[in-house]
N, C-alpha and C. Protein backbone atom coordinates (compact mmCIF):
# COMPACT_ATOMS: atom_id res chain seq x y z
N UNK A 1 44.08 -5.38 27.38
CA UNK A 1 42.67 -5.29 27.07
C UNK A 1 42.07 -4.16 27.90
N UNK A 2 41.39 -3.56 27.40
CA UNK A 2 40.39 -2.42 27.96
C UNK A 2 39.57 -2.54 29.13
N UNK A 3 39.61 -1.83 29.63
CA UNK A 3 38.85 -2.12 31.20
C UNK A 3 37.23 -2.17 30.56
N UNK A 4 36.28 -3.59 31.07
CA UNK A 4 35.08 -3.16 31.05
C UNK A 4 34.49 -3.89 29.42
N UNK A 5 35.48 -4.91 28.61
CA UNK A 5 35.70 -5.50 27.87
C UNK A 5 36.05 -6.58 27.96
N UNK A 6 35.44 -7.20 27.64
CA UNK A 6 35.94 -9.54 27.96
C UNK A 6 35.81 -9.61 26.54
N UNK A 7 36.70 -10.44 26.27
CA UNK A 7 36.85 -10.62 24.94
C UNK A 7 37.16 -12.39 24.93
N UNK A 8 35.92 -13.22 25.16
CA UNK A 8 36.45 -14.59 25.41
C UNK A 8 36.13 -15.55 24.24
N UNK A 9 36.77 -16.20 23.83
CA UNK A 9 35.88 -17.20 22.34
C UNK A 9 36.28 -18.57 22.69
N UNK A 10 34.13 -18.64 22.96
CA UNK A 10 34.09 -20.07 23.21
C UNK A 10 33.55 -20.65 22.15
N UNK A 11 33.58 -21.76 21.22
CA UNK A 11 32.73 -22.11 20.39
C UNK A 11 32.92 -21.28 19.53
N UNK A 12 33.78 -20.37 18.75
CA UNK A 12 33.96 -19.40 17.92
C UNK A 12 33.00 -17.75 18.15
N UNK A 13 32.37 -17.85 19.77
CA UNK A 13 31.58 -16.80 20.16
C UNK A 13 32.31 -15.54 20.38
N UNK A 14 31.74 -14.56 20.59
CA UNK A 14 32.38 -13.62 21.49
C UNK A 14 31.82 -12.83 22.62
N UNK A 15 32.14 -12.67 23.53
CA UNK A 15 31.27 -11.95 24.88
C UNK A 15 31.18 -10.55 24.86
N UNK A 16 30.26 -10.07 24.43
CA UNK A 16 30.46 -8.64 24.48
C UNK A 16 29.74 -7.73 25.53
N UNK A 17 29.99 -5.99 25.86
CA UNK A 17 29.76 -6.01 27.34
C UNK A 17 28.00 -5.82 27.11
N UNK A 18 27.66 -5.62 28.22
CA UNK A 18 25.62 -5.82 27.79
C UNK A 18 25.37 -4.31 27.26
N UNK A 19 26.11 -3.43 27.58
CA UNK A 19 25.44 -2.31 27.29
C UNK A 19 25.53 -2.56 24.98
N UNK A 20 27.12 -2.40 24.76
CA UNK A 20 27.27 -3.15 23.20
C UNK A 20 25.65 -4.05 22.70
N UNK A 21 25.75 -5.09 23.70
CA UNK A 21 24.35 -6.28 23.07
C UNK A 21 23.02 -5.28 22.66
N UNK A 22 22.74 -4.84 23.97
CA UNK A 22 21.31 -3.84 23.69
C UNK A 22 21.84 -3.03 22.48
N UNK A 23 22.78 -2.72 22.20
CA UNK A 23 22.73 -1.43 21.11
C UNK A 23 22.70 -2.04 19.70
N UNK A 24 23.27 -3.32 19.78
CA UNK A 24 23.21 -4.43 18.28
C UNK A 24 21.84 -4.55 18.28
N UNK A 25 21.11 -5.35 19.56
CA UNK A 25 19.90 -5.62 19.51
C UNK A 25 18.63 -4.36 19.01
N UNK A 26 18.88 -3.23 19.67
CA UNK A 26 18.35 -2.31 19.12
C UNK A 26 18.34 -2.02 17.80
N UNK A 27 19.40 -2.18 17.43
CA UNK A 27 20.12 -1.46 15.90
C UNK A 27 19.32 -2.95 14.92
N UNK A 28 19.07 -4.14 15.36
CA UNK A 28 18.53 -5.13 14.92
C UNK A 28 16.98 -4.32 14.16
N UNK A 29 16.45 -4.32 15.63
CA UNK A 29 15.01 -4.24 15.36
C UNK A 29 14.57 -2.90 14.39
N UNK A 30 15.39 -1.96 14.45
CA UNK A 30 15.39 -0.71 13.84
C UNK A 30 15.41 -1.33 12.81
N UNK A 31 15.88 -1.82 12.24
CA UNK A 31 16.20 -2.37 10.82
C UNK A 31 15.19 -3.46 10.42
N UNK A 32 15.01 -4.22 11.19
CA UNK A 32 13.80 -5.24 10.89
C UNK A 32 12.38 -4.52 10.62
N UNK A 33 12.02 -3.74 11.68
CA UNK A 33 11.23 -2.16 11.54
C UNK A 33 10.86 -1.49 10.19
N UNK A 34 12.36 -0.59 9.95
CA UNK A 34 12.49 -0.24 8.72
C UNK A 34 11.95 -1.11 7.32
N UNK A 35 12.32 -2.15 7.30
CA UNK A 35 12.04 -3.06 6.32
C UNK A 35 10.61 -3.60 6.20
N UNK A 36 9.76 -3.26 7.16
CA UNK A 36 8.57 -3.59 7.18
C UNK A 36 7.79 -2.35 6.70
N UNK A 37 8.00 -1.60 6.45
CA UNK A 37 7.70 -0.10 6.05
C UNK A 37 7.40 -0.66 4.63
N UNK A 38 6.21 -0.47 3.88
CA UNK A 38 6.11 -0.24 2.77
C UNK A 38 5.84 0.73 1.99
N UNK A 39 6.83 0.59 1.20
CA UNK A 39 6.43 2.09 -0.32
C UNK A 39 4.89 1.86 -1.15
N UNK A 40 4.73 2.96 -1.28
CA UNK A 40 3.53 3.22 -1.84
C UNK A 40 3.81 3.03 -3.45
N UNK A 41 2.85 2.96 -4.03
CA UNK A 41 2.60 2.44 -5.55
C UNK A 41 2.09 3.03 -6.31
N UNK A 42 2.69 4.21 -7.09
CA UNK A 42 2.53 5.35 -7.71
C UNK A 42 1.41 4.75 -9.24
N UNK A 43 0.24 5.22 -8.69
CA UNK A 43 -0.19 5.23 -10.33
C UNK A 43 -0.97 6.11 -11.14
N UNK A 44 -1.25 6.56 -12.51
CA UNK A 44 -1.89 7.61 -12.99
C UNK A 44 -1.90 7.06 -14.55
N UNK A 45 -2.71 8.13 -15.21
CA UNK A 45 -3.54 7.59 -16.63
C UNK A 45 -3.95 6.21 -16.44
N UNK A 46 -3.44 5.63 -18.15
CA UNK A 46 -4.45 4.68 -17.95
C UNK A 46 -3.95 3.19 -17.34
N UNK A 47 -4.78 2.54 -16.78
CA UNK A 47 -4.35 1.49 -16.30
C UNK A 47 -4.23 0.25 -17.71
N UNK A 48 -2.92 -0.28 -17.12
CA UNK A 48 -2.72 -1.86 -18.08
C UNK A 48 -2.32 -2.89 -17.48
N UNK A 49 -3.04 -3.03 -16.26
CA UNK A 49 -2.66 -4.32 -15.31
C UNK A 49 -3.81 -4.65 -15.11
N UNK A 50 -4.18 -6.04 -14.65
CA UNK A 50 -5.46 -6.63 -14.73
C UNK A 50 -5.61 -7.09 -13.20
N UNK A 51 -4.51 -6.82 -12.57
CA UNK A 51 -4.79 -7.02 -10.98
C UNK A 51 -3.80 -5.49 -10.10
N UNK A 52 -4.47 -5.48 -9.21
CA UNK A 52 -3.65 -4.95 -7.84
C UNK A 52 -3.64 -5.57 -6.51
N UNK A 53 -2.12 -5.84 -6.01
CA UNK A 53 -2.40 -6.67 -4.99
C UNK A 53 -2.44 -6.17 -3.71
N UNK A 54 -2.18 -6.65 -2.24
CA UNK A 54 -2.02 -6.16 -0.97
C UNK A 54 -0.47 -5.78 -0.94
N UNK A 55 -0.10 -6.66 -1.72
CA UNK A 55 1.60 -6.77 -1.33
C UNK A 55 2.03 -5.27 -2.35
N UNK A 56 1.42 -4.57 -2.92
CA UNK A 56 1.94 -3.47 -3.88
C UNK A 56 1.24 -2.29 -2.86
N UNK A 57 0.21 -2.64 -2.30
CA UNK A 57 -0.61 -1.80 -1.65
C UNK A 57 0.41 -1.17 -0.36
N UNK A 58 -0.16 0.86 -0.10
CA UNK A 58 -1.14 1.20 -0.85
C UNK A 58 -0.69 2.06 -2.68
N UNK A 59 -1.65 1.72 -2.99
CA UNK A 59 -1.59 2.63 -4.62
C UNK A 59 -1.86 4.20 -4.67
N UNK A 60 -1.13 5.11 -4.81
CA UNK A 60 -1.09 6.18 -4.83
C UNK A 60 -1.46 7.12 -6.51
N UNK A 61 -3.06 7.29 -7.06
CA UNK A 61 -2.96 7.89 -7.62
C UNK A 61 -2.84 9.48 -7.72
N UNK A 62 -1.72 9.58 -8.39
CA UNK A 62 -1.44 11.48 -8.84
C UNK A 62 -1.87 11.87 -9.78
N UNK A 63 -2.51 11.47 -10.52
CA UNK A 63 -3.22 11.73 -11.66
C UNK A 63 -4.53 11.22 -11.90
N UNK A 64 -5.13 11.51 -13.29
CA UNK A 64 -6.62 10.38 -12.89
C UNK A 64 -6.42 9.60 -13.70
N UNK A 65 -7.02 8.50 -13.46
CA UNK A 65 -6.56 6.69 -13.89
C UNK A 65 -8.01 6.57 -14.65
N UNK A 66 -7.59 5.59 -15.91
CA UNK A 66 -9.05 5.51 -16.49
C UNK A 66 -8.72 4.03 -17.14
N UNK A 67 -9.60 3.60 -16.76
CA UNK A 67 -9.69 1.29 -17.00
C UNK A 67 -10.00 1.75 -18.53
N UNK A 68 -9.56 1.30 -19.22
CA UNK A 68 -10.45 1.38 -20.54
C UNK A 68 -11.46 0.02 -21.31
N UNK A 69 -12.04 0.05 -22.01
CA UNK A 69 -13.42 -0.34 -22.08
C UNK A 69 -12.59 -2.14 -22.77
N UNK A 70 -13.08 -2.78 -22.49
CA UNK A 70 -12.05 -4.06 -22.52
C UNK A 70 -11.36 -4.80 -21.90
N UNK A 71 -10.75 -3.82 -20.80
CA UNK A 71 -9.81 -4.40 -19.53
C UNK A 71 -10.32 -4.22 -18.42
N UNK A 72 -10.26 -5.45 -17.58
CA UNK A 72 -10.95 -5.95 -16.14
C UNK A 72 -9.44 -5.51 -15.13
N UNK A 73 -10.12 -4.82 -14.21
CA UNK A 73 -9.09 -4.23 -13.14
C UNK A 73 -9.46 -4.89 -12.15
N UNK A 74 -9.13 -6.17 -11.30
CA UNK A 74 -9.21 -6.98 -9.86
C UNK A 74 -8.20 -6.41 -9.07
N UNK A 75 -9.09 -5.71 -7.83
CA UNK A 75 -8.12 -5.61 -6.35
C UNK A 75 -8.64 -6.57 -5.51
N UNK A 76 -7.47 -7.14 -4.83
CA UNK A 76 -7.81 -8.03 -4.00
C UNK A 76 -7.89 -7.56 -2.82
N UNK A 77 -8.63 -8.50 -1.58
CA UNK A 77 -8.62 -7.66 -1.09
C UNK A 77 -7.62 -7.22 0.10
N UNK A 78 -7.69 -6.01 0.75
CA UNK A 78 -7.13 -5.36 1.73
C UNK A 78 -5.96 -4.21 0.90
N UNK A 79 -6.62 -4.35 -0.19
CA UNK A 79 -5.93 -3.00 -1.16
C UNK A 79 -6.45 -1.97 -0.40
N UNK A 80 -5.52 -1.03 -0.66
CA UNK A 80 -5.97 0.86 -0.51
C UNK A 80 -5.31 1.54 -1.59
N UNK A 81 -6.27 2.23 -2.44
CA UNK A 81 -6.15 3.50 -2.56
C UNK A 81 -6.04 5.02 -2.51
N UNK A 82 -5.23 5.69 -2.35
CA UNK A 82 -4.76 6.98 -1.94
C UNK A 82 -4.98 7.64 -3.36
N UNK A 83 -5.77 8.79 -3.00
CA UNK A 83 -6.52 9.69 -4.50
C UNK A 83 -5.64 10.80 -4.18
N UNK A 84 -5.28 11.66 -4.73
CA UNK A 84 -4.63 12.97 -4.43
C UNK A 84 -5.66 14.00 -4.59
N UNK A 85 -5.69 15.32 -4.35
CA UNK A 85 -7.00 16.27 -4.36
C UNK A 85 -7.29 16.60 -5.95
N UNK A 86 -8.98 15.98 -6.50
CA UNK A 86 -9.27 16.30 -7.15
C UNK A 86 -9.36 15.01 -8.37
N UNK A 87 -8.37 14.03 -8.14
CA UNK A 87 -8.24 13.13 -9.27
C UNK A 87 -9.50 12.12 -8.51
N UNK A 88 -9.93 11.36 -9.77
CA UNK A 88 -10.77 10.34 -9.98
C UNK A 88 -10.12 9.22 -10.76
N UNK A 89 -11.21 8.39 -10.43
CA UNK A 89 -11.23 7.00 -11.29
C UNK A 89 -11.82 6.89 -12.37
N UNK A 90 -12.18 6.57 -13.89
CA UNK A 90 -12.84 6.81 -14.93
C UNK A 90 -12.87 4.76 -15.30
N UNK A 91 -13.91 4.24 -15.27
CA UNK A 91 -14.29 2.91 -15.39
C UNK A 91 -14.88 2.72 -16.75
N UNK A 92 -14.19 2.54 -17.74
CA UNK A 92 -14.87 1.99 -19.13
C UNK A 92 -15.04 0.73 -19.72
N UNK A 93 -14.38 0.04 -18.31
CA UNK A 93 -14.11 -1.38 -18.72
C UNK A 93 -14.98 -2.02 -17.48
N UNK A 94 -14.27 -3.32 -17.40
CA UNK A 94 -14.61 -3.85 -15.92
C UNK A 94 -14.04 -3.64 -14.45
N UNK A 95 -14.57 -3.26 -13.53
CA UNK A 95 -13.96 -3.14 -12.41
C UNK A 95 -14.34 -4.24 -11.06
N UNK A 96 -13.19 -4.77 -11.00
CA UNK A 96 -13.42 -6.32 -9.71
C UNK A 96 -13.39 -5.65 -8.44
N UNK A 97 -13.80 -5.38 -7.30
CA UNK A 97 -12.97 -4.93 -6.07
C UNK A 97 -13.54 -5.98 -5.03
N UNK A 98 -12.72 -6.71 -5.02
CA UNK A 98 -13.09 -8.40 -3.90
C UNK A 98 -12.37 -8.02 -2.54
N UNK A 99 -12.87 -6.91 -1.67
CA UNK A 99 -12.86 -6.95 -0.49
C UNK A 99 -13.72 -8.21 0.07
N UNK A 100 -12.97 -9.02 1.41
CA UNK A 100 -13.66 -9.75 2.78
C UNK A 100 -14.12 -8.69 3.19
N UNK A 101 -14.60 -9.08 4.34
CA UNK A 101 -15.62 -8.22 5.99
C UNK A 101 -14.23 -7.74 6.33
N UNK A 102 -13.62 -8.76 6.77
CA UNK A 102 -12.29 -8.66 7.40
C UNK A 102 -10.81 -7.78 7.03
N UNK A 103 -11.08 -7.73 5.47
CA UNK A 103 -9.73 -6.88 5.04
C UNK A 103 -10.82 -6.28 3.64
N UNK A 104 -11.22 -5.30 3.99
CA UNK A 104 -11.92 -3.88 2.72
C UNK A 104 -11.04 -3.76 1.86
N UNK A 105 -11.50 -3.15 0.92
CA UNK A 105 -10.50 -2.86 -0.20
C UNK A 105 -11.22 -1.00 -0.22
N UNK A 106 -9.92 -0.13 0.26
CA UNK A 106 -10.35 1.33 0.92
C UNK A 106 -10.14 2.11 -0.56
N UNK A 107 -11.01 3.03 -0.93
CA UNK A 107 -10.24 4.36 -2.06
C UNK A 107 -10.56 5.34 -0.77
N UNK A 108 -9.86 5.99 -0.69
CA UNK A 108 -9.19 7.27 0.46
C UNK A 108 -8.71 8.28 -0.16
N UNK A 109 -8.95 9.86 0.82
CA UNK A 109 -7.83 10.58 0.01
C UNK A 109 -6.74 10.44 0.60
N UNK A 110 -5.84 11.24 -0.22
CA UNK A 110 -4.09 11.04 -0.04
C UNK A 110 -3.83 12.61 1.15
N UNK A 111 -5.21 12.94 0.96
CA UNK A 111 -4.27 14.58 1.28
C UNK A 111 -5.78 14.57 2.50
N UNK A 112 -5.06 14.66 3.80
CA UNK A 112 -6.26 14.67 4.88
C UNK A 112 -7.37 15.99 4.58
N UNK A 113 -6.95 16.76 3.87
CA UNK A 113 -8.02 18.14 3.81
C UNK A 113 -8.43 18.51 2.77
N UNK A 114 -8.25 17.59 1.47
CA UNK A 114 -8.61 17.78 0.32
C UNK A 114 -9.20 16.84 -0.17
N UNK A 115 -10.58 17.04 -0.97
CA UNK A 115 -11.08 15.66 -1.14
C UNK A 115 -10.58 15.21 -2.61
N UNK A 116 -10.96 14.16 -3.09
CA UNK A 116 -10.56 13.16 -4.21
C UNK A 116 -11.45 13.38 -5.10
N UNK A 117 -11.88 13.03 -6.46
CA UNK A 117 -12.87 13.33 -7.68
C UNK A 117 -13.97 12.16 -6.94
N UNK A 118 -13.17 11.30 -7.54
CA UNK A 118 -14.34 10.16 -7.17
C UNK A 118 -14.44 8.59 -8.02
N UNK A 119 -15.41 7.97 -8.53
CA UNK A 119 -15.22 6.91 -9.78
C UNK A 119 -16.98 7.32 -9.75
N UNK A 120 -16.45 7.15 -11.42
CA UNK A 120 -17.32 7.34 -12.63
C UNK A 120 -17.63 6.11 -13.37
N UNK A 121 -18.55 5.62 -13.21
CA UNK A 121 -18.46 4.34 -14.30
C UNK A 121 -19.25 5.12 -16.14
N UNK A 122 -18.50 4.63 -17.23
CA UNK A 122 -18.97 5.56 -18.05
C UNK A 122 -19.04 4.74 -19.20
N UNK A 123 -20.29 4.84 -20.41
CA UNK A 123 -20.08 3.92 -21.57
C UNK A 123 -20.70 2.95 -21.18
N UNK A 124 -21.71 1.97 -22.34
CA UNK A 124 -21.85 0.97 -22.47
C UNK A 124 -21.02 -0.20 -21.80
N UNK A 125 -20.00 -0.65 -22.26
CA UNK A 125 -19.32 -1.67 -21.77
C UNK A 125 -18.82 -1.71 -20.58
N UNK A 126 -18.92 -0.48 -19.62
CA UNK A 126 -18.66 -0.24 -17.94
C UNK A 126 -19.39 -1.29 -17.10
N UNK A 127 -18.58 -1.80 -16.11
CA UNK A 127 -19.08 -2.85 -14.85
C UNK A 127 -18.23 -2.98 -13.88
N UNK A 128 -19.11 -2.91 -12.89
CA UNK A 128 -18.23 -3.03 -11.52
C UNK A 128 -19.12 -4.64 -11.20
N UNK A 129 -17.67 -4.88 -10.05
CA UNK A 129 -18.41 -5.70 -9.00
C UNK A 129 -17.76 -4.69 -7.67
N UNK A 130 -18.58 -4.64 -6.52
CA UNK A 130 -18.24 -3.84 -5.81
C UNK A 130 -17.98 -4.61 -4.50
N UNK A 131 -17.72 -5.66 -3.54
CA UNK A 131 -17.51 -6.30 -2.65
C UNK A 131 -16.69 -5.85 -1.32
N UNK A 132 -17.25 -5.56 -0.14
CA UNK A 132 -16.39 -4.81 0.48
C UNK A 132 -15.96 -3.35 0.26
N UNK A 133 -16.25 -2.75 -0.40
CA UNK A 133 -15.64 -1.30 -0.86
C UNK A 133 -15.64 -0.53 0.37
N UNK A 134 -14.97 0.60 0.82
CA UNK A 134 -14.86 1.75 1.56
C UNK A 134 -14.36 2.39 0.80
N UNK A 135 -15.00 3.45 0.87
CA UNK A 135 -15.19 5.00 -0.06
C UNK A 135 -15.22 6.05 0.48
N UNK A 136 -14.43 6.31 0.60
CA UNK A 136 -14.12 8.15 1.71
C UNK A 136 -13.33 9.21 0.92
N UNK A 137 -14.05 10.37 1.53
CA UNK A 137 -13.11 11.57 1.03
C UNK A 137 -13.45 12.31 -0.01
N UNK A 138 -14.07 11.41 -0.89
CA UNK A 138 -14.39 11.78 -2.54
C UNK A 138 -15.36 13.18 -2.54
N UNK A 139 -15.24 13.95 -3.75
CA UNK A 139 -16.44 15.71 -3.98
C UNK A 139 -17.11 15.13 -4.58
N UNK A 140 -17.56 13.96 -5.00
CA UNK A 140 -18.87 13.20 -5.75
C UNK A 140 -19.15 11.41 -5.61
């Protein structure tokens, strides 16, 4: 056996030397870490989902997104939106945004130096409820 290596099995264990443990343990949390990282949620044209949640969040539009006149869009809250430079929101339908005090429901831009279009509510049949909202970034 290797100098600086115990290799003992008690209970079907094994002893390994401490410097090995810290580097599993490390290599643990890196990974537990990693996995807590969430992907962003690519969306553009028109929307056909009637909710967005926290757990999809944040939503990344690259294009501009337009509710159409009929369909109710609910974010719950502690959603974010990420606008890319220049795109907007176009509201022809209903729009829910049920932010708490405690968790906002954010539209942001995506790009720190470029601002976002904005939301338009447009048409007769357009409605928001607006609850909690934070609104940054937007050229209108």
């Amino acid at each position: 056996m290797r100098k600086g290596f115990s290799r003992s099995v008690r209970d079907g264990a094994v002893s390994l030397p401490w410097a090995l443990r810290l580097g599993v343990l490390a290599l643990i949390s890196w990974l537990a870490g990693a996995a807590a990282v969430r992907a962003e949620t690519i969306v553009e044209g028109t929307i056909d989902v009637q909710e967005w949640t926290e757990a999809e969040s944040p939503y990344h539009a690259t294009a501009d997104l337009e509710l159409p006149a009929g369909m109710t869009l609910a974010l719950e809250a502690g959603v974010e939106v990420r606008f890319d430079p220049g795109v907007s929101l176009v509201v022809r339908g209903t729009l829910s945004v049920l932010g708490i005090e405690d968790k906002p429901v954010r539209f942001c831009r995506a790009d720190s130096e470029e601002a976002w279009g904005g939301v338009a509510f447009r048409g007769s049949d357009s409605s928001g409820t607006l609850e909690h909202l934070e609104l940054s970034g937007a050229s209108t």
